[in-house]
Protein backbone atom coordinates (compact mmCIF):
# COMPACT_ATOMS: atom_id res chain seq x y z
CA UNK A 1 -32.04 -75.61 76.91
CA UNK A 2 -31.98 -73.98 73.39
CA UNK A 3 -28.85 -75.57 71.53
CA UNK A 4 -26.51 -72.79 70.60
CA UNK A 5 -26.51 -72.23 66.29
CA UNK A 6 -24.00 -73.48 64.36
CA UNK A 7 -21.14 -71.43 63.49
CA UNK A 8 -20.70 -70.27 59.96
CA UNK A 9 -17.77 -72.49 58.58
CA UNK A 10 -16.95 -71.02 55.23
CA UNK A 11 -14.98 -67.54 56.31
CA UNK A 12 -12.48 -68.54 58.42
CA UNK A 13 -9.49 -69.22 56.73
CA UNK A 14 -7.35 -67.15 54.54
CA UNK A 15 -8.37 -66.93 51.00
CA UNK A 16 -6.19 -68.94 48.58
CA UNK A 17 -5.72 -67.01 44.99
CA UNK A 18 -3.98 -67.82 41.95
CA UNK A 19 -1.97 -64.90 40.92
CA UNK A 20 -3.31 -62.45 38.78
CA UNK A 21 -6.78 -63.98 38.87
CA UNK A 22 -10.02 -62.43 39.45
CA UNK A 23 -12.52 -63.23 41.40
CA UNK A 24 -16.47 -61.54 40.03
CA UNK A 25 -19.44 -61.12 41.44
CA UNK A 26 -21.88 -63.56 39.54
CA UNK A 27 -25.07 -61.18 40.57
CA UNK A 28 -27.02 -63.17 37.56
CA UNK A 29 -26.78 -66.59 39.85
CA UNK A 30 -27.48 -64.17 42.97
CA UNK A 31 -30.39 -63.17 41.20
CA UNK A 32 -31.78 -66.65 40.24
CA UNK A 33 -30.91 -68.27 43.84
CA UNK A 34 -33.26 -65.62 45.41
CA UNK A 35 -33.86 -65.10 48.98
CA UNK A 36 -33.91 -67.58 51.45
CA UNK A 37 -31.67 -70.04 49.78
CA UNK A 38 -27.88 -71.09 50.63
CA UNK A 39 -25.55 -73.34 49.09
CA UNK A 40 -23.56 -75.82 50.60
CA UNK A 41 -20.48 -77.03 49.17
CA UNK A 42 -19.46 -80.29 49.95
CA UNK A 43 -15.99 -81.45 50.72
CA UNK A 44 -14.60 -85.04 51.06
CA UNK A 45 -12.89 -84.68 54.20
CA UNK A 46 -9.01 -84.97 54.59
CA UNK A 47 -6.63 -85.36 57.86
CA UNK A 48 -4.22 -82.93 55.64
CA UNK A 49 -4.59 -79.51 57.38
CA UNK A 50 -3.79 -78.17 53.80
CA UNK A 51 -6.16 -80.08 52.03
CA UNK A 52 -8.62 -78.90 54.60
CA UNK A 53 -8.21 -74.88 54.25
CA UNK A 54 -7.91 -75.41 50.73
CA UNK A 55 -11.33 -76.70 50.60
CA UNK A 56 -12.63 -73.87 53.13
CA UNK A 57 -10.47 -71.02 50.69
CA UNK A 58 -12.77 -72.76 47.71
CA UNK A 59 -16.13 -71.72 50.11
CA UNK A 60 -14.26 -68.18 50.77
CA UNK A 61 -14.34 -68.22 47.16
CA UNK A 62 -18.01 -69.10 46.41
CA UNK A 63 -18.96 -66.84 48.79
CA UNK A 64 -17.75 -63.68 47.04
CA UNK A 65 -18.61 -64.85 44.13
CA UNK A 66 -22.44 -64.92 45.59
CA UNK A 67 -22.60 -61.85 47.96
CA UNK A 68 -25.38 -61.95 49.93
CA UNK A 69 -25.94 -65.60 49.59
CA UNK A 70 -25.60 -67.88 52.72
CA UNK A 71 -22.56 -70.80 51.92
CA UNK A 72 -21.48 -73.33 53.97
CA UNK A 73 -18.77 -75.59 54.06
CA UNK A 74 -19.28 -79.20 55.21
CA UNK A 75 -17.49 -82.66 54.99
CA UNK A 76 -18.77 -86.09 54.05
CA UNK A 77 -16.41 -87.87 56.13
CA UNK A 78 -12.73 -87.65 58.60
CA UNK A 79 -13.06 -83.86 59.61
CA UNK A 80 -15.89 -81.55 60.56
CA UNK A 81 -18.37 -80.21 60.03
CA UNK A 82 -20.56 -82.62 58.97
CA UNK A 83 -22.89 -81.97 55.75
CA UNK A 84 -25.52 -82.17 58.53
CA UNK A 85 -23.71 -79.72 60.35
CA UNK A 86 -23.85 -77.07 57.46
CA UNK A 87 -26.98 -77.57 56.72
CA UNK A 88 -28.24 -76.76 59.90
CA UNK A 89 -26.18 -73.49 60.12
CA UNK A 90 -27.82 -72.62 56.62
CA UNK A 91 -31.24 -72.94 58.63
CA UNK A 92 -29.97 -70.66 61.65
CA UNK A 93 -28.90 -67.99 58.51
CA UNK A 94 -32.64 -68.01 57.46
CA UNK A 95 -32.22 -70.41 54.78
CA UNK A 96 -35.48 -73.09 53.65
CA UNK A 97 -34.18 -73.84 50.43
CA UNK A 98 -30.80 -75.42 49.95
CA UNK A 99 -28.21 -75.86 46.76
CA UNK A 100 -25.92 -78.61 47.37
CA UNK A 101 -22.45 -78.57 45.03
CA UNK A 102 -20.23 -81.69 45.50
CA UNK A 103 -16.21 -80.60 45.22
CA UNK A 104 -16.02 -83.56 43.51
CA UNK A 105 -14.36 -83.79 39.79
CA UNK A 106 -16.72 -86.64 38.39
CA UNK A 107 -19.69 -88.34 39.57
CA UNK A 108 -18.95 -91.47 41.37
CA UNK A 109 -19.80 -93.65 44.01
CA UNK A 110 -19.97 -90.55 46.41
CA UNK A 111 -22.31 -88.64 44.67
CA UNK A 112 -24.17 -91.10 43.58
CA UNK A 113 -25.00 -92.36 46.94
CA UNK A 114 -23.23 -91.56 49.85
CA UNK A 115 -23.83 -87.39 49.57
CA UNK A 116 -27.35 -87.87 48.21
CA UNK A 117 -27.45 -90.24 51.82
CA UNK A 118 -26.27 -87.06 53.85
CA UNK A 119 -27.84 -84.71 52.22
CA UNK A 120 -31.03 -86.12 53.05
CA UNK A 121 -30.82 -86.64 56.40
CA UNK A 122 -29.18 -83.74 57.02
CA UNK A 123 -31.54 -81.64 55.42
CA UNK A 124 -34.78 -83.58 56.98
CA UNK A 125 -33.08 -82.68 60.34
CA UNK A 126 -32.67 -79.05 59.48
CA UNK A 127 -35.88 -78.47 57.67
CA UNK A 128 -34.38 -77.32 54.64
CA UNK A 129 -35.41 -78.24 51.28
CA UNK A 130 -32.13 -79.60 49.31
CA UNK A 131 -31.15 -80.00 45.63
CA UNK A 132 -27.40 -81.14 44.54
CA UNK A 133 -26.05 -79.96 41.57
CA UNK A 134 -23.52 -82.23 39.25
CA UNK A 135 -20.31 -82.42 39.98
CA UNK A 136 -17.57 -80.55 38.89
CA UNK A 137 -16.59 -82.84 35.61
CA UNK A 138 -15.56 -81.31 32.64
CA UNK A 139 -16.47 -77.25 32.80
CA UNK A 140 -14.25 -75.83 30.62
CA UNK A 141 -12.71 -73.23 33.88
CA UNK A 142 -11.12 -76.49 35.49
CA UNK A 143 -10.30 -78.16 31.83
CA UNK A 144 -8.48 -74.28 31.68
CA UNK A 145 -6.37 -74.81 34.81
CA UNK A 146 -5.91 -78.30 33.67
CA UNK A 147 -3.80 -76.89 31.14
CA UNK A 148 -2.75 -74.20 33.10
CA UNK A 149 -1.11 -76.64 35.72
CA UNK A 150 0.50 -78.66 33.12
CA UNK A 151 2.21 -75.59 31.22
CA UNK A 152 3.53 -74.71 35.14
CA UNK A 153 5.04 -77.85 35.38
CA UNK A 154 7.78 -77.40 32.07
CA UNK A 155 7.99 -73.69 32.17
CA UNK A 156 11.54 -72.91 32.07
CA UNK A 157 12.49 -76.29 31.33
CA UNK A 158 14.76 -77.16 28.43
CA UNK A 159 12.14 -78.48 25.69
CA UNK A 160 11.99 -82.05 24.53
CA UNK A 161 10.12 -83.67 21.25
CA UNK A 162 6.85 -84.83 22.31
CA UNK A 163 8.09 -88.19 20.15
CA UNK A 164 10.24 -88.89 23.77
CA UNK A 165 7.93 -86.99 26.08
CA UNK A 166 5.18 -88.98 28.52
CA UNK A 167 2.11 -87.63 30.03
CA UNK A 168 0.43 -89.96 32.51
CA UNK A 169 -3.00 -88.54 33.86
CA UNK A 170 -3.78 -89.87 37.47
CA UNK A 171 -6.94 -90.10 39.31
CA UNK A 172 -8.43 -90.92 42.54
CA UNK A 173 -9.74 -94.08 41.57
CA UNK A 174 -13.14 -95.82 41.57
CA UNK A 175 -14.93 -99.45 41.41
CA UNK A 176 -17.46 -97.09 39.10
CA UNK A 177 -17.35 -98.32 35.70
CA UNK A 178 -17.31 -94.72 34.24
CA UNK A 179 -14.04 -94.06 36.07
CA UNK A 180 -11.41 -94.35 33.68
CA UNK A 181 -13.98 -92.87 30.85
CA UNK A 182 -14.41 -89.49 32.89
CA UNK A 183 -10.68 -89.43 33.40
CA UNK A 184 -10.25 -89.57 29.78
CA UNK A 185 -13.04 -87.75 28.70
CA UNK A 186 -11.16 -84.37 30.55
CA UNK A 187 -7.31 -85.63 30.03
CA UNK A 188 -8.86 -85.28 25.90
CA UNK A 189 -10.61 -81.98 26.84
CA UNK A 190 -7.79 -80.46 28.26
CA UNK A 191 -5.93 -80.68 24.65
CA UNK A 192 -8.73 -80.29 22.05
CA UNK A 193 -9.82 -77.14 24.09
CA UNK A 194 -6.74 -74.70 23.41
CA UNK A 195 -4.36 -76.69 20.97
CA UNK A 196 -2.16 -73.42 20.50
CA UNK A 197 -1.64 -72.84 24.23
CA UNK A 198 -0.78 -76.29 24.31
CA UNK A 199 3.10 -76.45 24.44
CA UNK A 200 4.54 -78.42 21.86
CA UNK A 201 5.94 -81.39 23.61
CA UNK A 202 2.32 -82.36 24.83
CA UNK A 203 0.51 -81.95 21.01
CA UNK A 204 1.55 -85.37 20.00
CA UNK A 205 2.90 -87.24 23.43
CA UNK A 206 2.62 -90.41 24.89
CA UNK A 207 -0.40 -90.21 26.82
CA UNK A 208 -1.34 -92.79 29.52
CA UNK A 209 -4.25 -93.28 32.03
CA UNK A 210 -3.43 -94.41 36.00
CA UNK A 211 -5.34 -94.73 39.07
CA UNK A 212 -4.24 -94.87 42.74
CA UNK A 213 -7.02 -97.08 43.91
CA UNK A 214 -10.07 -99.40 42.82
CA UNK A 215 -9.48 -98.90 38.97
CA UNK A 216 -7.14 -100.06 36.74
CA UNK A 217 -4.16 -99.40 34.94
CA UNK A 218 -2.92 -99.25 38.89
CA UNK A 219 -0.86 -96.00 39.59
CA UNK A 220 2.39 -98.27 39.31
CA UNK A 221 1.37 -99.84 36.17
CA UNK A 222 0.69 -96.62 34.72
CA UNK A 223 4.06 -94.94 35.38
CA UNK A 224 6.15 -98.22 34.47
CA UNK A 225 4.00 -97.88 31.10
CA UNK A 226 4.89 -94.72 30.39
CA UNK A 227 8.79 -95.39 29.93
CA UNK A 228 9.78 -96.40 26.50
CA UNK A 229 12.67 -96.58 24.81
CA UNK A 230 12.74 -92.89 23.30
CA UNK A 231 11.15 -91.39 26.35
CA UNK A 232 13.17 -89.02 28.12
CA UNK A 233 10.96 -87.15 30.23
CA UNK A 234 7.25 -88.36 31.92
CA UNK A 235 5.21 -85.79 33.25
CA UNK A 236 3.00 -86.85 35.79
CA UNK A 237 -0.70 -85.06 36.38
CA UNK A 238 -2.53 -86.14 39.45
CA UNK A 239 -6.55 -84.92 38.47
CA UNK A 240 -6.68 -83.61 42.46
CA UNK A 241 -8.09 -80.62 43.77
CA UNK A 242 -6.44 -80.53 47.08
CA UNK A 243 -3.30 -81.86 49.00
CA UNK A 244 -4.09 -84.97 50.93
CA UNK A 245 -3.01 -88.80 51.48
CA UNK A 246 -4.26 -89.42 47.53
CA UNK A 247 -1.65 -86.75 46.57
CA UNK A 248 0.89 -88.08 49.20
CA UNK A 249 0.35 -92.04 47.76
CA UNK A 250 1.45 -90.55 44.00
CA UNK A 251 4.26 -88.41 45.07
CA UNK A 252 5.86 -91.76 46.80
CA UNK A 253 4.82 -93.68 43.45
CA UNK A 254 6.74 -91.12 41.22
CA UNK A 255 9.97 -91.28 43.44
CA UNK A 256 9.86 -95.50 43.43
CA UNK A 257 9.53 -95.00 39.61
CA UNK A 258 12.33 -92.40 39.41
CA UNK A 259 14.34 -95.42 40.86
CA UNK A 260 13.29 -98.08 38.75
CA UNK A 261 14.07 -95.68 35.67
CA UNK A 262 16.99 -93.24 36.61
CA UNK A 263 17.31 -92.28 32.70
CA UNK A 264 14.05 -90.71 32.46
CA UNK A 265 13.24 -86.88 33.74
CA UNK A 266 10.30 -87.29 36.07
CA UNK A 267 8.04 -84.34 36.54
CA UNK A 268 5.05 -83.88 38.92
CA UNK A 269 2.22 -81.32 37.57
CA UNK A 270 0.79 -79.60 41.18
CA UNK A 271 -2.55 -80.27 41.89
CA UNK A 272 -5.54 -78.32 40.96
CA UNK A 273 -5.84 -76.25 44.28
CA UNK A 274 -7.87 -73.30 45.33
CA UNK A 275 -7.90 -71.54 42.54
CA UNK A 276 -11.42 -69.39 41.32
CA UNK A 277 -11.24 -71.60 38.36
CA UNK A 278 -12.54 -74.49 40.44
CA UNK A 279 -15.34 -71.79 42.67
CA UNK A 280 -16.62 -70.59 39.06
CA UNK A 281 -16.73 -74.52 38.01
CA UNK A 282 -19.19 -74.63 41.54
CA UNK A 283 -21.07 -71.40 41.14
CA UNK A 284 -22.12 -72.62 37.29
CA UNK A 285 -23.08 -76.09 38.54
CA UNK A 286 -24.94 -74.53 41.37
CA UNK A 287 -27.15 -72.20 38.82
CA UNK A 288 -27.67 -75.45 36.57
CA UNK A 289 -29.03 -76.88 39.39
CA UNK A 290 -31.80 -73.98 39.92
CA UNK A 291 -32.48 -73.59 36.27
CA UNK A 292 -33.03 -77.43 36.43
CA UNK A 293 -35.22 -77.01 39.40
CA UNK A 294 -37.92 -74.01 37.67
């Protein structure tokens, strides 16, 4: 008995859209893709519903940015479907070739090894040829909402000197050496790139690096680090794309420092999200990845 295809995975839930934001055609990657191959972005896999149809809007996304072109979403790990999964619904849509692009905001562990691992097995199974591209890092669209997010966090908010403000720039974490260097490579990014957008309590803050697992400062350490004794306000920015138990772990780490230091004004910058910022950070990496290829 013939196995029925896989489903397609990346147009089923509602598009998520930043307001005012445009979404354009990129007919110039269409054109360089050509026929017969798809892309396949590549989630982490979260329990958190959200975090989940988040990462599905992001494929939405990609998808009408690339009209015509076969996507597929699939997950490395916790949720379906699997990378292998997606791949082989890319090779019931006609696809041979395949461009892989991690949603992943630096290159660690995972796409050093573990997606490379999946992609390779998943794509032997399918007979499909696959190429990753990098990961999202530092393309100036994300360093842009970056900025964005952090300006959304204070606006309307009575202004204070950046003498006795605090910005503390959180990441996933990773036993990767490069960690903490990635982290600060973008936190620098995000303020050498548009200095006059840049409200003026961030041009000359405190500015302070934190990690929720594997790397240190610790996420605690961080925060408690941040408090000195002009500091009135700390703004905390988690480097996330989507809601999930890493977002959850910093949320209950800002209220136990809110305790610990009931003087000081504690604000949370949202996450990144599903915003075309990040699907135009994908799209590019994905035509790197062909022009890399010939």
């Amino acid at each position: 008995m013939t196995s029925p295809a896989p489903r397609s995975t990346s147009q089923r839930l509602p598009l998520v859209r930043g307001p005012g934001v445009e979404v354009v055609p990129r007919v110039d990657i269409v054109a360089s893709l050509g026929p017969g191959r798809g892309v396949v972005i590549v989630g982490h896999g979260t329990a958190d519903p959200v975090g989940a149809a988040e990462t599905h809007a992001v494929g939405r996304l990609v998808a009408e940015m690339l009209p015509g072109v076969p996507v597929e979403v699939g997950f490395l790990e916790v949720i379906g479907p699997s990378i292998g999964e997606a791949l082989a619904a890319l090779a019931a849509r006609g696809c041979r070739r395949v461009v892989a692009a991690p949603l992943l905001l630096f290159t660690a562990g995972h796409a050093k090894r573990d997606i490379p691992d999946a992609l390779d097995e998943g794509g032997r199974a399918a007979g499909v040829a696959v190429e990753q591209a990098a990961a999202i890092g530092c393309h100036a669209a994300v360093i842009g909402l970056g900025r964005r997010r952090r300006r959304q966090a204070v606006r309307g908010l009575e202004p204070v000197p950046a003498a006795a403000t605090g910005l503390v720039m959180i990441g996933r974490g990773s036993s990767d050496p490069r960690a903490a260097a990635q982290l600060l490579e973008f936190t620098a990014a995000t303020f050498t790139a548009d200095m006059a957008a840049c409200p003026h309590e961030f041009r000359a803050c405190r500015i302070g690096l934190g990690f929720v697992a594997a790397a240190r400062p610790a996420l605690a350490e961080a925060l408690d680090a941040a408090v000195g004794p002009d500091v009135r306000r700390v703004v905390v920015q988690p480097h996330l794309l989507f809601r999930g138990h890493v977002e959850h772990q910093v949320m209950a780490a800002v209220a136990r420092a809110r305790e610990r230091h009931p003087g000081v004004e504690w604000l949370v910058v949202p996450r990144l999200g599903a915003e075309p910022e990040v699907a135009t950070a994908l799209v590019e990496r994905v035509a790197e990845a062909v022009r890399g290829s010939g």
